[in-house]
Protein backbone atom coordinates (compact mmCIF):
# COMPACT_ATOMS: atom_id res chain seq x y z
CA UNK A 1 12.56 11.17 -3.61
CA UNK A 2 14.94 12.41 -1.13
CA UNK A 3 17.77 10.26 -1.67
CA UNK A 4 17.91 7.35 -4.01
CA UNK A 5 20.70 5.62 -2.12
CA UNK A 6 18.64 5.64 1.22
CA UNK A 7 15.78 3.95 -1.01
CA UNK A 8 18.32 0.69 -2.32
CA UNK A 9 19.68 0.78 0.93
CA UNK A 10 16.34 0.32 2.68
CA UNK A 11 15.32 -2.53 -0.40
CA UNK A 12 18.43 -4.44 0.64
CA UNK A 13 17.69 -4.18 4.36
CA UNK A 14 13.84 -4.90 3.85
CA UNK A 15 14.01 -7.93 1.84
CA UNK A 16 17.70 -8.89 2.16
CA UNK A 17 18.50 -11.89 4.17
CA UNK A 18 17.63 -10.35 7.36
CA UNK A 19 14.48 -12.26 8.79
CA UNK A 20 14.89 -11.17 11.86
CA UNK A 21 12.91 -7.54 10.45
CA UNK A 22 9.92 -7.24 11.97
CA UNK A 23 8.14 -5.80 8.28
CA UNK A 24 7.63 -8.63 5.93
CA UNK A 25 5.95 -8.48 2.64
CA UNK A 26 4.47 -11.36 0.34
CA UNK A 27 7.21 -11.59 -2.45
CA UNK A 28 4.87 -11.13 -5.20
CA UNK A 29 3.60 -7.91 -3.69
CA UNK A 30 7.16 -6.91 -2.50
CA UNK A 31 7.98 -7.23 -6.24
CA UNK A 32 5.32 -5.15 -7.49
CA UNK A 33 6.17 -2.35 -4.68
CA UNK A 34 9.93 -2.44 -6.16
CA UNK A 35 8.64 -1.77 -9.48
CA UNK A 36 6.32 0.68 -9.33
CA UNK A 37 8.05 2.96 -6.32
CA UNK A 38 11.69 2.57 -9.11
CA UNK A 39 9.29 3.66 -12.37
CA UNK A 40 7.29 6.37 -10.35
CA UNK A 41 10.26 8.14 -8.23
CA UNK A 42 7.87 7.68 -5.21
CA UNK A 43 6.49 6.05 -2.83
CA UNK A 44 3.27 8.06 -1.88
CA UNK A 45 -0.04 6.45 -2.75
CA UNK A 46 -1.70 9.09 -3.84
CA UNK A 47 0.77 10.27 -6.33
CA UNK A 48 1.13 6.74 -7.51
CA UNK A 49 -2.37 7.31 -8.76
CA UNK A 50 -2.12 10.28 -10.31
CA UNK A 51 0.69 9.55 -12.40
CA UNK A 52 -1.33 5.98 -13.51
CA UNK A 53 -4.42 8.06 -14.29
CA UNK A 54 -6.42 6.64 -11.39
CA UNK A 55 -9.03 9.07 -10.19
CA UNK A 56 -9.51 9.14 -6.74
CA UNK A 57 -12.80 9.93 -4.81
CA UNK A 58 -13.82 10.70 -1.29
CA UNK A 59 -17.35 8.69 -0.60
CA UNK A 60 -19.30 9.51 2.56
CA UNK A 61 -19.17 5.43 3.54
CA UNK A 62 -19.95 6.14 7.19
CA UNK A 63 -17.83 4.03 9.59
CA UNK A 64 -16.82 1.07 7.02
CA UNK A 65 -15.49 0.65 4.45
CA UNK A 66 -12.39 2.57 4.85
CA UNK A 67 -11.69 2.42 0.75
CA UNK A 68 -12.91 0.77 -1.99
CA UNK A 69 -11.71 -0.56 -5.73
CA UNK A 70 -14.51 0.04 -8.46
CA UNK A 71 -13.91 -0.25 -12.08
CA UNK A 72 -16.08 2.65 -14.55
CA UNK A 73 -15.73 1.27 -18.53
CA UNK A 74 -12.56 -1.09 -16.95
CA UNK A 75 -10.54 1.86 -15.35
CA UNK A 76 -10.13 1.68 -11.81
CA UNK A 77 -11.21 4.17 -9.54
CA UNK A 78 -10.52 4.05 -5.49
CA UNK A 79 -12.87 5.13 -3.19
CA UNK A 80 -11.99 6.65 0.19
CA UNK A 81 -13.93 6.72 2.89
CA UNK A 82 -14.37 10.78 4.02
CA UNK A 83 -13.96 9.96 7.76
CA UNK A 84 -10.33 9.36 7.24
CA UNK A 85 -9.45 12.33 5.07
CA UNK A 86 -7.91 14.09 7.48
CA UNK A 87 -6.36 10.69 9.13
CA UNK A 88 -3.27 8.96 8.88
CA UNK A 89 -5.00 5.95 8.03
CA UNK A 90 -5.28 7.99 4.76
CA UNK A 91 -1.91 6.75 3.38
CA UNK A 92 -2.55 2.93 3.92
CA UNK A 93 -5.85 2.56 2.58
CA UNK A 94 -4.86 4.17 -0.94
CA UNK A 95 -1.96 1.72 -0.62
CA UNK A 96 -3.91 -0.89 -0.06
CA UNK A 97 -6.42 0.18 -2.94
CA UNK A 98 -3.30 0.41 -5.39
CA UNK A 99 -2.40 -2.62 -4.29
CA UNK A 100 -5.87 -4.28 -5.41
CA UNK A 101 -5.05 -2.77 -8.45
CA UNK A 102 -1.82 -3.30 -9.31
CA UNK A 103 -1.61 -6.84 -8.05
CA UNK A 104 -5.29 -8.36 -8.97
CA UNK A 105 -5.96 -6.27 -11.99
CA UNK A 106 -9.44 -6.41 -13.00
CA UNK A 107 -10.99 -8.41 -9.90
CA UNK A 108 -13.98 -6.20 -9.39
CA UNK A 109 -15.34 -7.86 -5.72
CA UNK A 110 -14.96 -10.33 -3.60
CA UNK A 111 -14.95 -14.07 -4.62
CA UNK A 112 -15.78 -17.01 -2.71
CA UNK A 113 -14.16 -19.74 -2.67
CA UNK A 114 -10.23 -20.72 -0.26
CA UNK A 115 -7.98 -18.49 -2.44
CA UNK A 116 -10.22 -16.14 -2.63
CA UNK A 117 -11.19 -12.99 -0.11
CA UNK A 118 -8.88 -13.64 2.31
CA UNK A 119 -5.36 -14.09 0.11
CA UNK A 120 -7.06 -10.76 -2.19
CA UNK A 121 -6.90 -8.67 1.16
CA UNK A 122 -3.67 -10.11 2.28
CA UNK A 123 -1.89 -9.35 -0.68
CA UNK A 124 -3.21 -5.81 -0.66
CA UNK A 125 -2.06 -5.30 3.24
CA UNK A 126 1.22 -6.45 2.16
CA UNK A 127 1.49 -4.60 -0.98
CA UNK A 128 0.57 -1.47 1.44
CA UNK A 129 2.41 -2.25 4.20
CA UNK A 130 5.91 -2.43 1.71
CA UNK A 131 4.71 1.05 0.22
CA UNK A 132 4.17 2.79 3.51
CA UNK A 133 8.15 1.18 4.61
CA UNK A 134 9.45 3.21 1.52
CA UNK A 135 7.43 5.77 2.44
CA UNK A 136 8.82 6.28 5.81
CA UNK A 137 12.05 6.24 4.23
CA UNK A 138 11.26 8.58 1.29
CA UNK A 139 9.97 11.31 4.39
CA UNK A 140 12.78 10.22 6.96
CA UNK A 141 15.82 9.09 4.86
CA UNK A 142 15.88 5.78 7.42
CA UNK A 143 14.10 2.61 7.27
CA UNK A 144 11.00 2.32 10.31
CA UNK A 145 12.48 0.45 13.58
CA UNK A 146 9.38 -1.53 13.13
CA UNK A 147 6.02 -1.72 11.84
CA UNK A 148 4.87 0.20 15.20
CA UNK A 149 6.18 3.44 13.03
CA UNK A 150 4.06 2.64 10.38
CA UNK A 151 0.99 2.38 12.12
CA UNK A 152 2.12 5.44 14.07
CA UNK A 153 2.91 7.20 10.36
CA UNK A 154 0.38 5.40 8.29
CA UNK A 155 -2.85 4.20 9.92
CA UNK A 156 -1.13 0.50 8.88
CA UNK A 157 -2.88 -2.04 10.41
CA UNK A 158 -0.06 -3.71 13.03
CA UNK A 159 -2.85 -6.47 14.23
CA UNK A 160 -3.23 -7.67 10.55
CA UNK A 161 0.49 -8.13 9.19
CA UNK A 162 2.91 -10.34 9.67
């Protein structure tokens, strides 16, 4: 990381007692973000994975989905869509992937139910959306003026976060 200082400086700022901050993450995920990006050294997705062994594979999936979560012998494995290789949107869906994994370990699909599909993809967008913040900051050594950067940066998507 570029500057370790920048990074607690952004944490405070992030999910200090501003709530005026346009980027807001679910605590539980924001937690989760904290501890991996502090063990890791980074904020990048797709080194994230690497260093916790999880393969990663481009899948011709046509237009949708953008990534997927599958579990071979119960390690997980995310799936990325090929159309967005080359993308932005790149960065945010392995977030979101790791954040499947790292915050619903072992849920292998969608389950019905209220607190199910809905609260699984939440927590992912928000576990991604507080990865791709440090991420910006990790690149720019400055905290995004708003989540408009991230979408800009990241392929984050602004129409489904808080």
């Amino acid at each position: 990381m570029k500057s370790k200082s920048k990074l607690e400086e952004f944490w405070r700022d992030f999910f200090g007692t501003n709530r005026n901050k346009r980027i807001t993450a679910n605590s539980f995920a924001k937690e989760m973000v904290k501890k991996i990006v502090l063990d890791k050294g980074t904020a990048d997705p797709f080194s994230i994975a690497e260093q916790l062994n999880i393969e990663i594979r481009w899948e011709a999936f046509g237009p949708h989905p953008l990534g997927q979560t599958a579990y071979f012998d119960k390690c997980p494995i995310i799936l990325l869509n090929e159309s967005i290789r080359d993308s932005v949107q790149r960065n945010f869906t392995c977030g979101h992937e790791l954040g499947h994994i790292i915050c619903q370990p072992g849920i292998t699909g969608y389950q019905t139910g209220r607190l199910s599909h809905g609260t699984c993809e939440y927590e992912a967008n928000q576990f991604a959306t507080a990865l791709m913040g440090l991420l910006y900051v990790e690149e720019n050594g400055y905290g995004p003026d708003s989540y408009y950067d991230l979408v800009h940066n990241y392929g984050s998507p602004y129409n489904e976060l808080d």
